[in-house]
N, C-alpha and C. Protein backbone atom coordinates (compact mmCIF):
# COMPACT_ATOMS: atom_id res chain seq x y z
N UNK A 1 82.97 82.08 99.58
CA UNK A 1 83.70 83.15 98.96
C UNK A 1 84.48 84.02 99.95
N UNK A 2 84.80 83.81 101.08
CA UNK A 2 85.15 84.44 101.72
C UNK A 2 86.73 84.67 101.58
N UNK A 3 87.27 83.72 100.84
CA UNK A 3 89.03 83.92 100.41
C UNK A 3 88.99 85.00 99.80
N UNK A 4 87.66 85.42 98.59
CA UNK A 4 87.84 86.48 97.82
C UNK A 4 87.45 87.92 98.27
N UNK A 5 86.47 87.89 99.44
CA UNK A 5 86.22 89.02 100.74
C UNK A 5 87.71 89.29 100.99
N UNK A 6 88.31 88.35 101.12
CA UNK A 6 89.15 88.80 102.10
C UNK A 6 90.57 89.58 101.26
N UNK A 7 90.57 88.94 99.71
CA UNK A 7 91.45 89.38 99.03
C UNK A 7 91.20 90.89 98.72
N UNK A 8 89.86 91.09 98.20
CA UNK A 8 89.01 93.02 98.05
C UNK A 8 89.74 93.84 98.94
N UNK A 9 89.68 92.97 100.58
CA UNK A 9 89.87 94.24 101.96
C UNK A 9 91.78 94.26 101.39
N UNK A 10 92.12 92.96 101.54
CA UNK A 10 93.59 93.91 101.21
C UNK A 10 94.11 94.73 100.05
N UNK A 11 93.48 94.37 98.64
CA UNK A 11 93.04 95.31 97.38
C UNK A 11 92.76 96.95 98.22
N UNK A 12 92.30 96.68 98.76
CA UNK A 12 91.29 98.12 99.46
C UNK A 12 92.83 98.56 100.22
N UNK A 13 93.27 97.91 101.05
CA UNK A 13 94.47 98.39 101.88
C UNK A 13 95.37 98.67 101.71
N UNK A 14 95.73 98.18 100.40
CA UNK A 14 96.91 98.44 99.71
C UNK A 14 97.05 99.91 99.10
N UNK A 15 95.38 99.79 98.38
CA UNK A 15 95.29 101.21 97.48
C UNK A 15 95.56 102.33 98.99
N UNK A 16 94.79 101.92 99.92
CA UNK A 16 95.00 103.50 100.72
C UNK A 16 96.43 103.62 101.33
N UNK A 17 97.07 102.93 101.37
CA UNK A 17 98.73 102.56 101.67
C UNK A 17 99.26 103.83 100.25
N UNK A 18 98.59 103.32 99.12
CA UNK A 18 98.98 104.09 98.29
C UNK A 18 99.12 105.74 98.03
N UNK A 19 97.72 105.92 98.72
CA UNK A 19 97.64 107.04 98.43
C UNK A 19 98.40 108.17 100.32
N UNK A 20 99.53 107.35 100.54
CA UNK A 20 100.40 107.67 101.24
C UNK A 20 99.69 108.75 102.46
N UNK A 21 98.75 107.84 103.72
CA UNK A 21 98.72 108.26 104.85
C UNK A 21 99.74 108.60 105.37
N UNK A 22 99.31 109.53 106.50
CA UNK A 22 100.93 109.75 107.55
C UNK A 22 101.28 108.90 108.48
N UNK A 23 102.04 107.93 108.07
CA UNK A 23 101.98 106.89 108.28
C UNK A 23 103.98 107.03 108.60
N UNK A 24 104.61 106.43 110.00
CA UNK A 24 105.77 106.32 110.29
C UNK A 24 106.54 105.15 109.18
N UNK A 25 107.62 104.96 109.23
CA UNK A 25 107.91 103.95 108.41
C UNK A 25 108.03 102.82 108.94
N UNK A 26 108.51 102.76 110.47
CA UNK A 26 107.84 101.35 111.03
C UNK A 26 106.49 101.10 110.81
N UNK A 27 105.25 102.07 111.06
CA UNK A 27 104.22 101.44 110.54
C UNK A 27 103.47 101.22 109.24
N UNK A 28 104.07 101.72 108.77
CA UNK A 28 104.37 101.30 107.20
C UNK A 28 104.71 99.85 106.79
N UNK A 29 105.73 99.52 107.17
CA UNK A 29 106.78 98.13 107.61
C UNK A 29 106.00 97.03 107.90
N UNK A 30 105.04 97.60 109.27
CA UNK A 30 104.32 96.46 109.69
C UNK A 30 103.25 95.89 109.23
N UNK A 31 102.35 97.41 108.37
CA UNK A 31 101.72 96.84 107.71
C UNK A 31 101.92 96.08 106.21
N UNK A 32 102.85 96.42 105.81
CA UNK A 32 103.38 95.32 104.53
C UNK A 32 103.45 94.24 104.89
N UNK A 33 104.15 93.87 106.18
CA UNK A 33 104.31 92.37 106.98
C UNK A 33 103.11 91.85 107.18
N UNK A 34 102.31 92.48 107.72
CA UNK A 34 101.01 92.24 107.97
C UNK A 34 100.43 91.69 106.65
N UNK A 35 100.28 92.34 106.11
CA UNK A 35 99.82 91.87 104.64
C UNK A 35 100.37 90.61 104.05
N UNK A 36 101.71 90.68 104.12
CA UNK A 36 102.50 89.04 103.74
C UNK A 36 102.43 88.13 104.19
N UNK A 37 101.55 88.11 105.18
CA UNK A 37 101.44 87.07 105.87
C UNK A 37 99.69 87.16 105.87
N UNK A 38 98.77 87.89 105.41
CA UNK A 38 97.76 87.23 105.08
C UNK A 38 97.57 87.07 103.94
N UNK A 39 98.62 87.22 103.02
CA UNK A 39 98.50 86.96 101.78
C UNK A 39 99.30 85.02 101.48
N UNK A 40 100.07 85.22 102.23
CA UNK A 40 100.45 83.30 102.38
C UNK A 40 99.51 82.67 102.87
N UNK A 41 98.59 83.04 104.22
CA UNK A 41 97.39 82.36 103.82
C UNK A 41 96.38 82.09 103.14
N UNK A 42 96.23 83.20 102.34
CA UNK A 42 95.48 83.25 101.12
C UNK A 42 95.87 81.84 100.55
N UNK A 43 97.33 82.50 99.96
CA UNK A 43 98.02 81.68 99.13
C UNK A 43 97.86 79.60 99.17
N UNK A 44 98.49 79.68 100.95
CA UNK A 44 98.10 78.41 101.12
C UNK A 44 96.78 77.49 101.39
N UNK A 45 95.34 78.85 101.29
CA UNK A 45 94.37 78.20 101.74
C UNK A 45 94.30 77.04 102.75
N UNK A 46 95.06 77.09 103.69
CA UNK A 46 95.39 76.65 105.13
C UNK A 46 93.82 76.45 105.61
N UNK A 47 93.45 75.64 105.97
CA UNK A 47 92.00 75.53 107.15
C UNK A 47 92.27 75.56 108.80
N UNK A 48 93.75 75.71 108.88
CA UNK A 48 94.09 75.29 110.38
C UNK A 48 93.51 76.57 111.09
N UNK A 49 93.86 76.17 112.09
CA UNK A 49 92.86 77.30 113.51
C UNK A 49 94.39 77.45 113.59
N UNK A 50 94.96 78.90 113.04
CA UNK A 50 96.10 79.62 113.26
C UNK A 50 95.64 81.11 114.56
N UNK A 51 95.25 81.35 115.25
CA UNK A 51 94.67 82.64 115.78
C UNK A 51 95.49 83.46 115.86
N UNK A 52 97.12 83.07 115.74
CA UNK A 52 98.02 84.45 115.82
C UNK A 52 97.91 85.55 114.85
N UNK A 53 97.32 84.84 113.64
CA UNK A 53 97.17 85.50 112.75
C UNK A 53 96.68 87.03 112.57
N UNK A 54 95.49 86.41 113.05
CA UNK A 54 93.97 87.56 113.58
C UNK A 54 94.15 88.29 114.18
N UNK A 55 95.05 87.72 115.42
CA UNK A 55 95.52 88.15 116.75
C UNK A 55 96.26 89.82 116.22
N UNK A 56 97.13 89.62 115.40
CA UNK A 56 98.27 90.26 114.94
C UNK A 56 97.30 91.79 113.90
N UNK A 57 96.29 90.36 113.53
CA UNK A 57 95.88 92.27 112.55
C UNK A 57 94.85 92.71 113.60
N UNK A 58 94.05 92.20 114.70
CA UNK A 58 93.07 93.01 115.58
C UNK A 58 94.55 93.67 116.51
N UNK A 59 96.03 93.64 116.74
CA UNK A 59 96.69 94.27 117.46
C UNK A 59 96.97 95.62 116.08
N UNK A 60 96.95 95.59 115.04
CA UNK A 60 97.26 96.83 114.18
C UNK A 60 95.93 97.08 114.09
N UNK A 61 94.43 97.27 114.44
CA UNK A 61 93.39 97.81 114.23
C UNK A 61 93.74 98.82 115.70
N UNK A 62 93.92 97.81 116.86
CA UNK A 62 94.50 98.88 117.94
C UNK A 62 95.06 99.70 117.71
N UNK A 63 96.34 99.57 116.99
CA UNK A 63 96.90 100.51 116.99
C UNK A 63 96.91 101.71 115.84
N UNK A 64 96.00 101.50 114.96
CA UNK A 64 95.61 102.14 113.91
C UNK A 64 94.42 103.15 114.46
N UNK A 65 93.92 103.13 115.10
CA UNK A 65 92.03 103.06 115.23
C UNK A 65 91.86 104.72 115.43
N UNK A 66 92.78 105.12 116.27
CA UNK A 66 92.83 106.39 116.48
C UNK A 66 93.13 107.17 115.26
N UNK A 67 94.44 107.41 115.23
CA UNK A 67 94.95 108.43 114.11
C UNK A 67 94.44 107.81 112.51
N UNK A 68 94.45 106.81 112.64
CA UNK A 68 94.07 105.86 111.11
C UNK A 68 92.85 105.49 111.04
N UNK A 69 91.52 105.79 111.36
CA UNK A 69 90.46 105.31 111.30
C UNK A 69 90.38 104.10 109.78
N UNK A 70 90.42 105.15 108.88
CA UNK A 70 90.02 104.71 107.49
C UNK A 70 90.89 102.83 107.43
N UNK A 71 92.16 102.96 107.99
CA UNK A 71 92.85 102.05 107.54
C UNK A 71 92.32 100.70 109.07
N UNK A 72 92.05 101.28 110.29
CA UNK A 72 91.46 100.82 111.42
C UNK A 72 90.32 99.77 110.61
N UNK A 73 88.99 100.54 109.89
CA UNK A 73 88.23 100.19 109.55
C UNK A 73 88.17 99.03 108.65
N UNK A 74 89.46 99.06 107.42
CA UNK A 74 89.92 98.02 106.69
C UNK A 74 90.10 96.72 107.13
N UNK A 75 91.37 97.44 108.32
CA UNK A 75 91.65 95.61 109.29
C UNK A 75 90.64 95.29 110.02
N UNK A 76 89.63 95.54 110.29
CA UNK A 76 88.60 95.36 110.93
C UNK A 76 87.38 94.17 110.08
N UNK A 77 87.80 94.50 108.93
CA UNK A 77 86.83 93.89 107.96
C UNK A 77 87.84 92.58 107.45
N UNK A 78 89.19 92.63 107.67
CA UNK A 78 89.93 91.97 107.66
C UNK A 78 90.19 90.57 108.67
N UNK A 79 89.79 91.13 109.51
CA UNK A 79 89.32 90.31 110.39
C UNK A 79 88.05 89.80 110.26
N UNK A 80 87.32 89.88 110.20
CA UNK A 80 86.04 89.34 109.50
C UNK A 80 86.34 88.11 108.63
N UNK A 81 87.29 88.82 107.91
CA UNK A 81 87.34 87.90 106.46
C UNK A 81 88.10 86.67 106.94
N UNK A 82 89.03 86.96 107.95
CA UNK A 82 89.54 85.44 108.49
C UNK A 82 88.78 84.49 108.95
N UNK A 83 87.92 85.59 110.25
CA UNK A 83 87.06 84.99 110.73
C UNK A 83 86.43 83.57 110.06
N UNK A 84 85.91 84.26 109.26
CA UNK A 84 84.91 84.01 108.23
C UNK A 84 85.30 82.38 107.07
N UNK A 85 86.87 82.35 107.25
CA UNK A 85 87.71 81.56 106.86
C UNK A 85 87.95 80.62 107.77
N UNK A 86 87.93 80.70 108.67
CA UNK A 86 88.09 80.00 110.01
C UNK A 86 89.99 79.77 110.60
N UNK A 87 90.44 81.16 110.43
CA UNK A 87 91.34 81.48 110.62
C UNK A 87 91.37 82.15 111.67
């Protein structure tokens, strides 16, 4: 079940996207991108050992972690969920 772990955390990321952190609009941007692209893997249920992937949302937990905890904490579990996928 871990495709569906992983679908909840971005459910979860989206809503707090929603409720409009102070958030720049590049990083705004990136995290939509971010999202579109773990949502095509969703989509394609891919098994390949992609690591840029991961790579890309543990570099927005960096850069979230400080001022964004709440949303830090999300991609964090997000990562998990790839993990967990073998992504």
């Amino acid at each position: 079940m871990p495709a569906r772990e992983l679908q909840q955390q971005l459910n979860t990321l989206r809503e707090q996207l929603e409720q409009n952190p102070p958030l720049t609009e590049a990083e705004r941007e990136d995290l939509h991108l971010l999202m579109q692209q773990i949502e095509l893997e969703l989509d394609l249920e891919t098994k390949t050992k992609d690591s840029s992937l991961a790579d890309n949302v543990n570099l927005a937990v960096d850069r979230f972690e400080i001022e964004h905890p709440t949303l830090a904490g999300t991609l964090r579990n997000i990562v998990q969920a790839l993990g967990n996928m073998g992504i």
